[in-house]
Protein backbone atom coordinates (compact mmCIF):
# COMPACT_ATOMS: atom_id res chain seq x y z
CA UNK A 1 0.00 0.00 0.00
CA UNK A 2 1.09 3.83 -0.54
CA UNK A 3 1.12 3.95 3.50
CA UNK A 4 3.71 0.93 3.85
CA UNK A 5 5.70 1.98 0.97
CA UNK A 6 6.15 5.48 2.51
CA UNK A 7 4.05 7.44 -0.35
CA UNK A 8 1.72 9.32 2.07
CA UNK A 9 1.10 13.21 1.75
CA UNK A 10 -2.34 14.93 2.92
CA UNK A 11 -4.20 13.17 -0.30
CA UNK A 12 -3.99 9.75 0.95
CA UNK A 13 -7.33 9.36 2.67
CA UNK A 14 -9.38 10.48 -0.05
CA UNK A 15 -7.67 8.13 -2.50
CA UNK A 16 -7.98 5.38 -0.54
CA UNK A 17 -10.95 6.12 1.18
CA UNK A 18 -13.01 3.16 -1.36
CA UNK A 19 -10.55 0.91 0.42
CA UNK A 20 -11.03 1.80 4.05
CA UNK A 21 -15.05 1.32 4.09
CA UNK A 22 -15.11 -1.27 1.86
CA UNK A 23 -17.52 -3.81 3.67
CA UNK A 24 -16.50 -7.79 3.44
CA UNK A 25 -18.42 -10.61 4.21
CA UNK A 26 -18.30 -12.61 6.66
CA UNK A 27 -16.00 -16.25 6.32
CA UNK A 28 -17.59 -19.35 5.84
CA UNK A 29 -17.47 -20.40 9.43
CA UNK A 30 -19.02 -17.36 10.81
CA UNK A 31 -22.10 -17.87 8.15
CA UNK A 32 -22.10 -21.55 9.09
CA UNK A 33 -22.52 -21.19 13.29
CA UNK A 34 -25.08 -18.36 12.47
CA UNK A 35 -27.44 -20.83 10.06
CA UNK A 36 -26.76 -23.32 12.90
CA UNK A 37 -27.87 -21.34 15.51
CA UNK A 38 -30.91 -20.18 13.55
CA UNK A 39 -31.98 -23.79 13.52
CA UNK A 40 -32.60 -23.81 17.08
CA UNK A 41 -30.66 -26.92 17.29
CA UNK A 42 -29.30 -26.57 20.44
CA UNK A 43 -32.07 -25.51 22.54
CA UNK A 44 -33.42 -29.19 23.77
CA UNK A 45 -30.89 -31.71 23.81
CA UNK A 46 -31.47 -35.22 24.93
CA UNK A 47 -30.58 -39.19 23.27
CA UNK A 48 -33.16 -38.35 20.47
CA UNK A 49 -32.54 -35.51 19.38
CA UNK A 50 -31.60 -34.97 15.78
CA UNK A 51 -32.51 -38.51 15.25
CA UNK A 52 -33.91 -39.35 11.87
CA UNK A 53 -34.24 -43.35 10.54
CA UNK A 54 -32.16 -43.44 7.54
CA UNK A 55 -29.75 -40.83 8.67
CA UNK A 56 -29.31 -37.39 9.99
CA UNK A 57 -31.97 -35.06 8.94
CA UNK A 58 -30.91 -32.03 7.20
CA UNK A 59 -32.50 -28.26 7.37
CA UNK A 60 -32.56 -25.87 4.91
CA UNK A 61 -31.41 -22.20 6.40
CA UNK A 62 -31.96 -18.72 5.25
CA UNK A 63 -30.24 -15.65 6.37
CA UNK A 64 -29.83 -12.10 5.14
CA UNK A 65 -26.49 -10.54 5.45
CA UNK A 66 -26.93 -6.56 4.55
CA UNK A 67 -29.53 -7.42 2.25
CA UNK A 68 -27.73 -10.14 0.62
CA UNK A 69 -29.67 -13.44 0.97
CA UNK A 70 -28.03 -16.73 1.62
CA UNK A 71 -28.06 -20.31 2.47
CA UNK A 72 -26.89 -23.89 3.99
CA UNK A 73 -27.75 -26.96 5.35
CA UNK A 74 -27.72 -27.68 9.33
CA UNK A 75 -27.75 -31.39 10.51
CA UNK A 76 -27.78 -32.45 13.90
CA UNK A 77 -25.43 -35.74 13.24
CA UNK A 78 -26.00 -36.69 17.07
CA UNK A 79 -26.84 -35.35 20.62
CA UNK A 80 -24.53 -32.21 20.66
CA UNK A 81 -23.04 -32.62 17.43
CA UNK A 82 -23.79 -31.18 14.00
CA UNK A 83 -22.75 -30.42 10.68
CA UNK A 84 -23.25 -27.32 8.48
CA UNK A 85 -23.15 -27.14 4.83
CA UNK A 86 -22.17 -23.58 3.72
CA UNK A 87 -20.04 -22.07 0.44
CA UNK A 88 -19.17 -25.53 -0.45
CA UNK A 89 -17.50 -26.40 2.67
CA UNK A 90 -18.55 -28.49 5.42
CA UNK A 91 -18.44 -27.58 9.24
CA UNK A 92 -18.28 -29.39 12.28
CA UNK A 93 -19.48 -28.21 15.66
CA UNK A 94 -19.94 -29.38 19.22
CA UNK A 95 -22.30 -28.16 21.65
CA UNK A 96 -20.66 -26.95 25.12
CA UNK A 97 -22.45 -25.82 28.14
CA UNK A 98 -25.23 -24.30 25.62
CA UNK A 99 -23.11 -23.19 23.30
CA UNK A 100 -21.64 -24.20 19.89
CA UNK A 101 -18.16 -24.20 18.66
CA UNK A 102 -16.35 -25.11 15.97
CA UNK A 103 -14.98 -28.99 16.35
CA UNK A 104 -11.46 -28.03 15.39
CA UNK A 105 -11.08 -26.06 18.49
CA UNK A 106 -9.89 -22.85 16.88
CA UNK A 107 -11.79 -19.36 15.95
CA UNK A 108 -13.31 -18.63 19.02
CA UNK A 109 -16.56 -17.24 18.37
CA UNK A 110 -19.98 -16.23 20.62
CA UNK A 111 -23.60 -15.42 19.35
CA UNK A 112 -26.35 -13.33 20.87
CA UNK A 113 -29.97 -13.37 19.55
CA UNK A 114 -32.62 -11.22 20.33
CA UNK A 115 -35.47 -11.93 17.91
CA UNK A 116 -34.84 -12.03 14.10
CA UNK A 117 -31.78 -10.26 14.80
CA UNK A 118 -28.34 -12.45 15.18
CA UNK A 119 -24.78 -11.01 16.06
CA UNK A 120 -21.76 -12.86 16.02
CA UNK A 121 -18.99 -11.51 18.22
CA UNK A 122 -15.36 -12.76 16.48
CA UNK A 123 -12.49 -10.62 15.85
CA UNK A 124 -15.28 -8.43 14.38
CA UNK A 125 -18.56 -8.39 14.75
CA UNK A 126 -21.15 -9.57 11.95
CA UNK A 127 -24.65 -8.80 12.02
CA UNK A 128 -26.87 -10.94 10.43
CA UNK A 129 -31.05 -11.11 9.97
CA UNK A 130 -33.75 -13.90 9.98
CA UNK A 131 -36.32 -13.61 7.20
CA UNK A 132 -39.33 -14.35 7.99
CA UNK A 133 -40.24 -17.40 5.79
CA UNK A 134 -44.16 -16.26 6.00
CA UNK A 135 -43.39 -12.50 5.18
CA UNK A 136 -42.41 -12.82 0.91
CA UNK A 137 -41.97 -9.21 0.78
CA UNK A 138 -39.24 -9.57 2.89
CA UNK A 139 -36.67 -6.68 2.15
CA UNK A 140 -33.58 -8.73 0.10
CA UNK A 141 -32.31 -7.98 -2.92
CA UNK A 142 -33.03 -10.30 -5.92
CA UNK A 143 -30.50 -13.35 -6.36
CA UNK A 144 -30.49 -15.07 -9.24
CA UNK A 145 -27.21 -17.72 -7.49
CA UNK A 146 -30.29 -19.98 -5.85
CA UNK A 147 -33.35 -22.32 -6.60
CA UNK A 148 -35.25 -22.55 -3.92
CA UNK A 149 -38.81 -24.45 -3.03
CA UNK A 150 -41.97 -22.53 -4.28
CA UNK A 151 -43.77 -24.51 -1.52
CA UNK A 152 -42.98 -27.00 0.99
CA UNK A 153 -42.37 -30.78 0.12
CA UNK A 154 -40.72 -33.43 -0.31
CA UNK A 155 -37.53 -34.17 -2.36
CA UNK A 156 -38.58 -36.94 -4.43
CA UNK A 157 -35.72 -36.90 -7.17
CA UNK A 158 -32.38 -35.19 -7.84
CA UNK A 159 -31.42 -34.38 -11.05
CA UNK A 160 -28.17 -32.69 -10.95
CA UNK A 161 -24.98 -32.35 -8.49
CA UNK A 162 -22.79 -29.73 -8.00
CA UNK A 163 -20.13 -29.09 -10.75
CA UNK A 164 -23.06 -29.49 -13.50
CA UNK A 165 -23.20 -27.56 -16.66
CA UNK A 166 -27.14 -26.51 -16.68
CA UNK A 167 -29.09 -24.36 -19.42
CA UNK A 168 -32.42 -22.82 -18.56
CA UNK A 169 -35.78 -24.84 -18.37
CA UNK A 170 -33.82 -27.90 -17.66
CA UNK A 171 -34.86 -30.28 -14.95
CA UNK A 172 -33.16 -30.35 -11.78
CA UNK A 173 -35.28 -31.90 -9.21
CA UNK A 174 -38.69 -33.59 -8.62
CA UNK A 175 -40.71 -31.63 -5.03
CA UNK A 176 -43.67 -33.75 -4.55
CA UNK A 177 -46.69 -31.54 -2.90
CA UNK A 178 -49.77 -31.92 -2.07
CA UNK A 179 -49.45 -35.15 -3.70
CA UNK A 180 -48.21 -34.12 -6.72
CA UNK A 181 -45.00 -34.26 -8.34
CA UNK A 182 -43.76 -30.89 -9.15
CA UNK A 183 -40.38 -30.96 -11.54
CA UNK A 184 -38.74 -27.81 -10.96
CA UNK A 185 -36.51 -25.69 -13.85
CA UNK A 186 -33.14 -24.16 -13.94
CA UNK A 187 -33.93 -20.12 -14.08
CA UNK A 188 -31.24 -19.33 -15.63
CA UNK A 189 -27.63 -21.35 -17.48
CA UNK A 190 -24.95 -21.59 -15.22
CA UNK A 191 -22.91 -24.12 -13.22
CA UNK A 192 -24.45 -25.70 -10.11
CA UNK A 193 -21.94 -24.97 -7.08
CA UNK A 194 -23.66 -27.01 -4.50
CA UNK A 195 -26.52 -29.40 -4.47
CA UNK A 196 -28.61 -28.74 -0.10
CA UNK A 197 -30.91 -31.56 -0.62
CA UNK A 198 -31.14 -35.17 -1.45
CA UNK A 199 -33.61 -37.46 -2.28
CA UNK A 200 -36.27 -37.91 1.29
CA UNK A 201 -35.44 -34.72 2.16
CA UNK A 202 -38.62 -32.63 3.52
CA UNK A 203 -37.80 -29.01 2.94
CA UNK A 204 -40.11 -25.81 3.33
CA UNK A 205 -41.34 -23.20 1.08
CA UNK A 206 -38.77 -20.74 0.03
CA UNK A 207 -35.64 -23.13 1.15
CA UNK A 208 -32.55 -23.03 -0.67
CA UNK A 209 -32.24 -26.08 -2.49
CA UNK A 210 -29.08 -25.47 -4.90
CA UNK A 211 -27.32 -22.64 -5.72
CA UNK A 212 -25.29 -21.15 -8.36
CA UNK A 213 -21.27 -20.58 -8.75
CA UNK A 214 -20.94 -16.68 -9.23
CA UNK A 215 -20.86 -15.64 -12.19
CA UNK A 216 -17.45 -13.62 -13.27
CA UNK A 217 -16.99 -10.75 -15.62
């Protein structure tokens, strides 16, 4: 920078200024404990919870980061444990004394909620917001990276996984709803980045259930 290399004179602020404010988003693990901790996983504990018959059952989460929109999958793998699904990577966490941390021991990190409003206190503090899943006109700006569930359902059939090459209209899962068998479109041609749900899966209306890699200039 112009500061480290000695190049400073009364200017430098206002060049740089883009630079100082600029606003980035939060890392993977942050997102990941605040989608876990919106799934309320953690509130009762006891030997069944999180227990599902074929395997741990997974939860689609929403959250709005200054009006950006985005989402994972939370599983509760077993009493106090869980897994969340976030930017392609997977996270482990462990529940102690109430609280959940990160299984690898490192990035210390605590959470306080007070309605639909989340904070997570790190080296700096990220802010986050619960939508509403009742509320559409929820204030977030349109993202084009997601499909999500028009309705809730269940996953009957998965068309596509993550790395695939799809053009719009084509098929990339099967929601059955109020027993019928809805087969829902790619909105738009892009690669698939990550794949939330899997056949069995019941997910609700407005869930994220794949999502786009970004597209690049």
């Amino acid at each position: 920078s112009e500061f480290v290399s000695g190049d400073v004179d009364t200017g430098l602020i206002g060049r740089i200024l883009a630079d100082l404010t600029v606003q980035e988003l939060p890392p993977s693990e942050v997102k990941a404990l605040a989608l876990l901790t919106t799934a309320g996983l953690g509130v009762s504990i006891n030997e069944t919870s999180g227990f599902a018959l074929w395997g741990p059952l997974r939860h689609q989460i929403n959250l709005v980061y200054r009006d950006q929109e985005f989402c994972g999958s939370v599983a509760l793998d077993r009493p106090g444990a869980g897994t969340v699904k976030v930017d392609g990577e997977e996270f482990s966490f462990l529940l102690d004394n109430g609280n959940w941390r990160l299984a690898s021991g490192h990035h210390e990190m605590r959470v306080f909620q007070l309605g639909k409003d989340l904070s997570i206190f790190a080296a700096v503090t990220w802010h986050f917001e619960i939508p509403d899943p009742l509320n559409v006109s929820v204030s977030v700006s349109v993202d084009d990276n997601q499909i999500t569930a028009p309705m809730p359902g269940l996953i009957k059939e998965v068309y596509v996984a993550a790395g695939a090459l799809v053009s719009t209209g084509d098929p990339v899962l099967v929601l059955e709803a109020m027993k019928m068998e809805h087969v829902l479109t790619a909105p738009r041609t892009g690669i698939i980045a990550e794949t939330l749900v899997k056949t069995g899966d019941q997910v609700a209306a407005t869930a994220c259930l794949m999502t786009y890699q970004e597209e690049t200039e």
